[in-house]
N, C-alpha and C. Protein backbone atom coordinates (compact mmCIF):
# COMPACT_ATOMS: atom_id res chain seq x y z
N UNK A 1 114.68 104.73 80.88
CA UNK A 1 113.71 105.67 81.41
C UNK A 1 112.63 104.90 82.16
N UNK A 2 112.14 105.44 83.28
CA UNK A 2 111.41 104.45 84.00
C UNK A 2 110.31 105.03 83.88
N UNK A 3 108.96 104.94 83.85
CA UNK A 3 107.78 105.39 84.25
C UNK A 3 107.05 105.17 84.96
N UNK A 4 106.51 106.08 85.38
CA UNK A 4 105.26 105.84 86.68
C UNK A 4 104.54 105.25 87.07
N UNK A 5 103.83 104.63 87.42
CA UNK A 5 102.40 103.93 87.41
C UNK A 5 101.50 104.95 87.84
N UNK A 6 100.56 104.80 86.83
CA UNK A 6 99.63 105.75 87.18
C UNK A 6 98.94 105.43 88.39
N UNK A 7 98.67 103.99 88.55
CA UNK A 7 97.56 103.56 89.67
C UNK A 7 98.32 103.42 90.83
N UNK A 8 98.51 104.10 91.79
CA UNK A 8 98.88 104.03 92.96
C UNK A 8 97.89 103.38 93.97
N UNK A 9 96.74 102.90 93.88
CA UNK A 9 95.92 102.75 94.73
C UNK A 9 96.23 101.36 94.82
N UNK A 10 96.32 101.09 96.42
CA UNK A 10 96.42 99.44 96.33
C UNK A 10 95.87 99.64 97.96
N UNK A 11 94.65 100.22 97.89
CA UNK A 11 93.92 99.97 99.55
C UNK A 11 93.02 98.71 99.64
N UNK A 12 93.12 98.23 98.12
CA UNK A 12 92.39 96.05 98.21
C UNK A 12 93.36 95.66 99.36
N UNK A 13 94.84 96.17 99.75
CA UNK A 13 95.53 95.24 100.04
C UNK A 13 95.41 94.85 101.77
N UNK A 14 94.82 96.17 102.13
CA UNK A 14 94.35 96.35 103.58
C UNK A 14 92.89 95.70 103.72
N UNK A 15 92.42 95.10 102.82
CA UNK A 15 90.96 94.46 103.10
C UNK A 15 91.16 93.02 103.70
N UNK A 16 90.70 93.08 104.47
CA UNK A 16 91.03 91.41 105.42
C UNK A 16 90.50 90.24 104.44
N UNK A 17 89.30 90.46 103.60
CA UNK A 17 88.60 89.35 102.27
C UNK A 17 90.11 89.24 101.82
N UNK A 18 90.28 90.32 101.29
CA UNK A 18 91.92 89.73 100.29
C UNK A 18 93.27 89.70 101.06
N UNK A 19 93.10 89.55 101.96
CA UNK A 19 94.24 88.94 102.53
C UNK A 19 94.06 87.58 103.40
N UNK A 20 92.87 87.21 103.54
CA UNK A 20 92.12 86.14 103.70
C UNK A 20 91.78 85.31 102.17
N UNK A 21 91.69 85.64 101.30
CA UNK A 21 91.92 85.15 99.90
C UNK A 21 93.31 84.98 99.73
N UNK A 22 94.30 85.54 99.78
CA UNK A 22 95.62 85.16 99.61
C UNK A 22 95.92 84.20 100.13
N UNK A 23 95.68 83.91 101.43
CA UNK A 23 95.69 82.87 102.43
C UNK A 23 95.67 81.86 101.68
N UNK A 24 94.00 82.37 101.32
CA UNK A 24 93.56 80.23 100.79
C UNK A 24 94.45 79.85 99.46
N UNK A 25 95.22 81.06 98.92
CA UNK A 25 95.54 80.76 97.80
C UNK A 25 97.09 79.94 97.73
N UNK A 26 97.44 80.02 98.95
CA UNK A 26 99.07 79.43 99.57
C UNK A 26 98.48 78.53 100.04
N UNK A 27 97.18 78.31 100.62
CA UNK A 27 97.47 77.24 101.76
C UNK A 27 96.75 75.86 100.53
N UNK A 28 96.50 76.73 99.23
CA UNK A 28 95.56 75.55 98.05
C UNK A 28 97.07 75.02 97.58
N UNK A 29 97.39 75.86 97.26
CA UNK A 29 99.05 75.44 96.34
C UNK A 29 99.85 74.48 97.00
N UNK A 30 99.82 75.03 98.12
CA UNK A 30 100.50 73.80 99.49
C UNK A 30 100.05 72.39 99.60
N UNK A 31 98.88 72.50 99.28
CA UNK A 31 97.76 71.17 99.41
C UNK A 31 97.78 70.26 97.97
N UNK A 32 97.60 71.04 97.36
CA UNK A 32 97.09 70.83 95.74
C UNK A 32 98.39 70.57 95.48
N UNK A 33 99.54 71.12 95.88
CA UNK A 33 100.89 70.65 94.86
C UNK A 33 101.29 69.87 95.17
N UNK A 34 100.51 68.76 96.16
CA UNK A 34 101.45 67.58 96.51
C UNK A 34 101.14 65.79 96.39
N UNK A 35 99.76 66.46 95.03
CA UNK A 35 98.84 65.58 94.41
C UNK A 35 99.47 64.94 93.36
N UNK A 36 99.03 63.84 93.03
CA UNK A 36 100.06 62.93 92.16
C UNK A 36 99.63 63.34 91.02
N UNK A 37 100.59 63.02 89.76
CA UNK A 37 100.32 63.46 88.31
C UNK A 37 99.07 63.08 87.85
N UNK A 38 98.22 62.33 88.23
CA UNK A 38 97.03 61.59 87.77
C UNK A 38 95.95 62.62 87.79
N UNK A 39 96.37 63.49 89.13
CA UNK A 39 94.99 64.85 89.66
C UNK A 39 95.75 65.68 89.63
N UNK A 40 96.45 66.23 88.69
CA UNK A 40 96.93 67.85 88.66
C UNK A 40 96.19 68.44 87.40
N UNK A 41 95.01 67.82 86.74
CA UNK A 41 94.54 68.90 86.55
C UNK A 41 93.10 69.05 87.19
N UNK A 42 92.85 68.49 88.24
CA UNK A 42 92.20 68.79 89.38
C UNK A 42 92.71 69.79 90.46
N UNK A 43 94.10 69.66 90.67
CA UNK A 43 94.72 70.48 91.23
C UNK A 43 95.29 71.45 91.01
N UNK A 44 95.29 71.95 89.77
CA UNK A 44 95.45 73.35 89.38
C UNK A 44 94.48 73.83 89.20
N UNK A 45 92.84 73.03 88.85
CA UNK A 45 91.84 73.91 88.82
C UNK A 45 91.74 74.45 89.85
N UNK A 46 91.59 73.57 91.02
CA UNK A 46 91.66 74.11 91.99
C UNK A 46 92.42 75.40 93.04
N UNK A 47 93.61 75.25 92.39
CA UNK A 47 94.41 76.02 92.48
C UNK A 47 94.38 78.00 92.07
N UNK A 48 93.83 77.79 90.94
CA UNK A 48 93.39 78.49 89.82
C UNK A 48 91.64 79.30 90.51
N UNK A 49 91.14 78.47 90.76
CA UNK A 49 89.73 78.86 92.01
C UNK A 49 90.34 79.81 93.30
N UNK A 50 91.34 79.62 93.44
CA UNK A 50 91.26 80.10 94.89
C UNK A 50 92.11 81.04 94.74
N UNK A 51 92.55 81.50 93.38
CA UNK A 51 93.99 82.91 92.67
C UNK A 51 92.96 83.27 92.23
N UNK A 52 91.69 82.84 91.66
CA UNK A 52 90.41 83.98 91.11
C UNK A 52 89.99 84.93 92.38
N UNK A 53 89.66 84.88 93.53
CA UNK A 53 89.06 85.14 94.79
C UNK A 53 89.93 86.42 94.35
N UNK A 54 91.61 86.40 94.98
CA UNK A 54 91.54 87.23 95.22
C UNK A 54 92.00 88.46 93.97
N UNK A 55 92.40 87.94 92.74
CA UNK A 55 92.10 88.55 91.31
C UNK A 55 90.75 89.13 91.51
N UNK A 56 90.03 88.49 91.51
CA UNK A 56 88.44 89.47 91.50
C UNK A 56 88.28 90.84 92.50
N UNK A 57 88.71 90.83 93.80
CA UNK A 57 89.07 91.21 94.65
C UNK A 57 89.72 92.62 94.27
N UNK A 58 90.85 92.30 93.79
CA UNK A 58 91.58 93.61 92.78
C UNK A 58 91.03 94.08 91.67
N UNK A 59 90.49 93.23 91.58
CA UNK A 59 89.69 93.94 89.43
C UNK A 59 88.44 95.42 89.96
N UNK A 60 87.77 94.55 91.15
CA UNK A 60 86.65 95.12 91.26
C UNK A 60 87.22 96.56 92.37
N UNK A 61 88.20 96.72 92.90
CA UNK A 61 88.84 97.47 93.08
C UNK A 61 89.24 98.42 92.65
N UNK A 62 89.97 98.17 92.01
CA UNK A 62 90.82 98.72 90.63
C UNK A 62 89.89 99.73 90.10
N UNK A 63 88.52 98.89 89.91
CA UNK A 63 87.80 99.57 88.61
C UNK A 63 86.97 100.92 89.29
N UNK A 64 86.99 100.92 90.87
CA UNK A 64 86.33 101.61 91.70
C UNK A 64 85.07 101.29 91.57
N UNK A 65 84.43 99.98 91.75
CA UNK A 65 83.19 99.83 91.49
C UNK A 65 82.77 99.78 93.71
């Protein structure tokens, strides 16, 4: 049995911030994943910084604030 999702709203996705946040978030992973074992956990913080942007982006969305 499948169910619905109640939340159909996904108009964050047409906001240029979060699709400009997505951006940085491929172009960090791209960068950051090609750091030697010594700085990966520099590079996942980092990584992790720039997947908050656009997480926040949706939360505050979401919540209709």
């Amino acid at each position: 049995m499948k169910t619905e999702r109640k939340n159909v709203n996904r108009g964050f996705k047409k906001l240029l911030v979060w699709q400009d946040a997505v951006s940085l978030y491929v172009l960090a992973f791209e960068i950051f994943g090609k750091f030697p074992f010594e700085l990966k956990k520099i590079a996942a913080n980092s990584i992790d910084a720039a997947h908050s942007i656009s997480r926040n982006i949706w939360k505050v969305t979401a919540e209709g604030a």
